[in-house]
Protein backbone atom coordinates (compact mmCIF):
# COMPACT_ATOMS: atom_id res chain seq x y z
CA UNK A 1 -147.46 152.97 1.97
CA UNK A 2 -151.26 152.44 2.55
CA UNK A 3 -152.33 149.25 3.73
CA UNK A 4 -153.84 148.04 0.47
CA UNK A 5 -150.46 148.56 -1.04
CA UNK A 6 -148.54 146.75 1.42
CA UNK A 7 -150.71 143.53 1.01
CA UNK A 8 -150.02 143.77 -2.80
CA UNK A 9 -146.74 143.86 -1.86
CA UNK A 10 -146.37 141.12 0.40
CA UNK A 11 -148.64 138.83 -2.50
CA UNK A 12 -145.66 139.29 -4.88
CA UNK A 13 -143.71 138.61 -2.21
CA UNK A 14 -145.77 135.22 -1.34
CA UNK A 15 -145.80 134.37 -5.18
CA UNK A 16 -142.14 134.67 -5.77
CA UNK A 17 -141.34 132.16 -2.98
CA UNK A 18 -144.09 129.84 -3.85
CA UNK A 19 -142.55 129.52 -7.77
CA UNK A 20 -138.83 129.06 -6.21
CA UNK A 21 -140.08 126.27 -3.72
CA UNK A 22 -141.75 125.13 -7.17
CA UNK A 23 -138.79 124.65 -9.02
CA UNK A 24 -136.98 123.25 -6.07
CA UNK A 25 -139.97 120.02 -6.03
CA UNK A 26 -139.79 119.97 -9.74
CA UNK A 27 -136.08 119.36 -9.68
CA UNK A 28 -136.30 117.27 -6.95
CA UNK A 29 -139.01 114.87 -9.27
CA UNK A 30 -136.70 115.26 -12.03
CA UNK A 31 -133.91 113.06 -9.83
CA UNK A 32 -136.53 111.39 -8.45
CA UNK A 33 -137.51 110.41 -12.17
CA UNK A 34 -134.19 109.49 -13.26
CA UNK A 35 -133.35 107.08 -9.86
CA UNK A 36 -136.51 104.97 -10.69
CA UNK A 37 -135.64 104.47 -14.37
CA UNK A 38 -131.90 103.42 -13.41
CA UNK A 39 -133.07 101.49 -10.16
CA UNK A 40 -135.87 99.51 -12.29
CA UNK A 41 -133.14 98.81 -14.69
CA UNK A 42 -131.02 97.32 -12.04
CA UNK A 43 -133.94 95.32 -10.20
CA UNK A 44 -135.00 93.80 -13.75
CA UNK A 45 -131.31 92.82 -14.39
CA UNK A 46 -130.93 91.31 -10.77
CA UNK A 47 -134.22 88.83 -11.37
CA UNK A 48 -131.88 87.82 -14.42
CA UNK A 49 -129.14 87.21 -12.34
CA UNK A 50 -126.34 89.92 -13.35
CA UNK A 51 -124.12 90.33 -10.20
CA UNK A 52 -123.52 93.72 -10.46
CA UNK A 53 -127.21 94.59 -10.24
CA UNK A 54 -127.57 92.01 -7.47
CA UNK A 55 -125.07 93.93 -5.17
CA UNK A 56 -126.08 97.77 -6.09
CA UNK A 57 -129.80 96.48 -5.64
CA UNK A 58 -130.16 96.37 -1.82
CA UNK A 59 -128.30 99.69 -1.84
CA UNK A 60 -130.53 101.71 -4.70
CA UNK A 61 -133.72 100.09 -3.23
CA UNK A 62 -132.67 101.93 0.37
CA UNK A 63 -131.68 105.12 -1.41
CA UNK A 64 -135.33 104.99 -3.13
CA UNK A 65 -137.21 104.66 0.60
CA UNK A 66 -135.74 107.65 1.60
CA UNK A 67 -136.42 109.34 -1.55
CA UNK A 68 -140.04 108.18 -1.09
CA UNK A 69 -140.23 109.34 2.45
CA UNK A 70 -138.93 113.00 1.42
CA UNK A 71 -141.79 113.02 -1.15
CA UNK A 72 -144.21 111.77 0.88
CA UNK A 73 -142.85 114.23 4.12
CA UNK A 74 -143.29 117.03 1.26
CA UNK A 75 -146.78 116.05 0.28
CA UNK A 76 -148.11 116.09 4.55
CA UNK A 77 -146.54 119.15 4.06
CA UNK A 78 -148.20 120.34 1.52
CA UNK A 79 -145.24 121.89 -0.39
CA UNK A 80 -146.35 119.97 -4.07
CA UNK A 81 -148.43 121.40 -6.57
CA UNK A 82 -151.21 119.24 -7.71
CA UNK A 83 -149.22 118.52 -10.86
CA UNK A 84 -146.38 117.63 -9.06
CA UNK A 85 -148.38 115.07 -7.30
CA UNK A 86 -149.58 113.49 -10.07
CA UNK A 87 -146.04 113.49 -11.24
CA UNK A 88 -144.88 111.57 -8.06
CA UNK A 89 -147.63 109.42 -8.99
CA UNK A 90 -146.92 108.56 -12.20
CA UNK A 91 -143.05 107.76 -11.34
CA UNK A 92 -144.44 105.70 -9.16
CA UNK A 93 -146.25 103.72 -11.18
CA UNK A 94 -143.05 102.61 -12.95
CA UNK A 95 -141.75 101.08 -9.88
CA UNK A 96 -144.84 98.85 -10.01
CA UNK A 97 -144.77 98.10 -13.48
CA UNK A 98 -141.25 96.88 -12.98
CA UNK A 99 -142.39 94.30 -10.19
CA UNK A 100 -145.33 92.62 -12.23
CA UNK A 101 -142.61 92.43 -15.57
């Protein structure tokens, strides 16, 4: 193989991994999505005073840091795609929606 070929080859290569790690974040955002949805559900329903919201709250709302921090360790990292950032930020913006309800 000349060298010219074996860069080509090594692009695909590059590519392939780069779409899997891809679909990995992009999963990852899709869990991400649905735990904000059900954990703004439960924080609206605490402020009301429903008891089984009250006790998963303090729970959901530690499960969301470390959600955040895996995002946020990804992002440093520079693993997300631009759209996935602006994904991460527009989940995000739920969360603050829900505290100004």
């Amino acid at each position: 193989m000349r060298a010219i070929e074996k860069v080509l080859v090594l692009e695909k290569r590059a590519i392939g991994k780069e779409n899997t790690g891809n679909e990995k974040w992009d999963r990852y955002l899709d869990d991400y999505n649905n735990y904000v949805k059900e954990y703004n559900k439960h924080y609206l329903n605490a402020l009301k005073g429903d008891e089984r919201s009250i006790s998963l709250y303090p729970y959901m709302k530690e499960k969301w840091e470390a959600l955040k921090k895996r995002l946020v360790k990804a992002y440093n990292n520079k693993r997300l795609s631009d759209r996935q950032i602006r994904r991460v930020v527009k989940i995000n913006t739920k969360i603050v929606k829900a505290y100004f309800k």
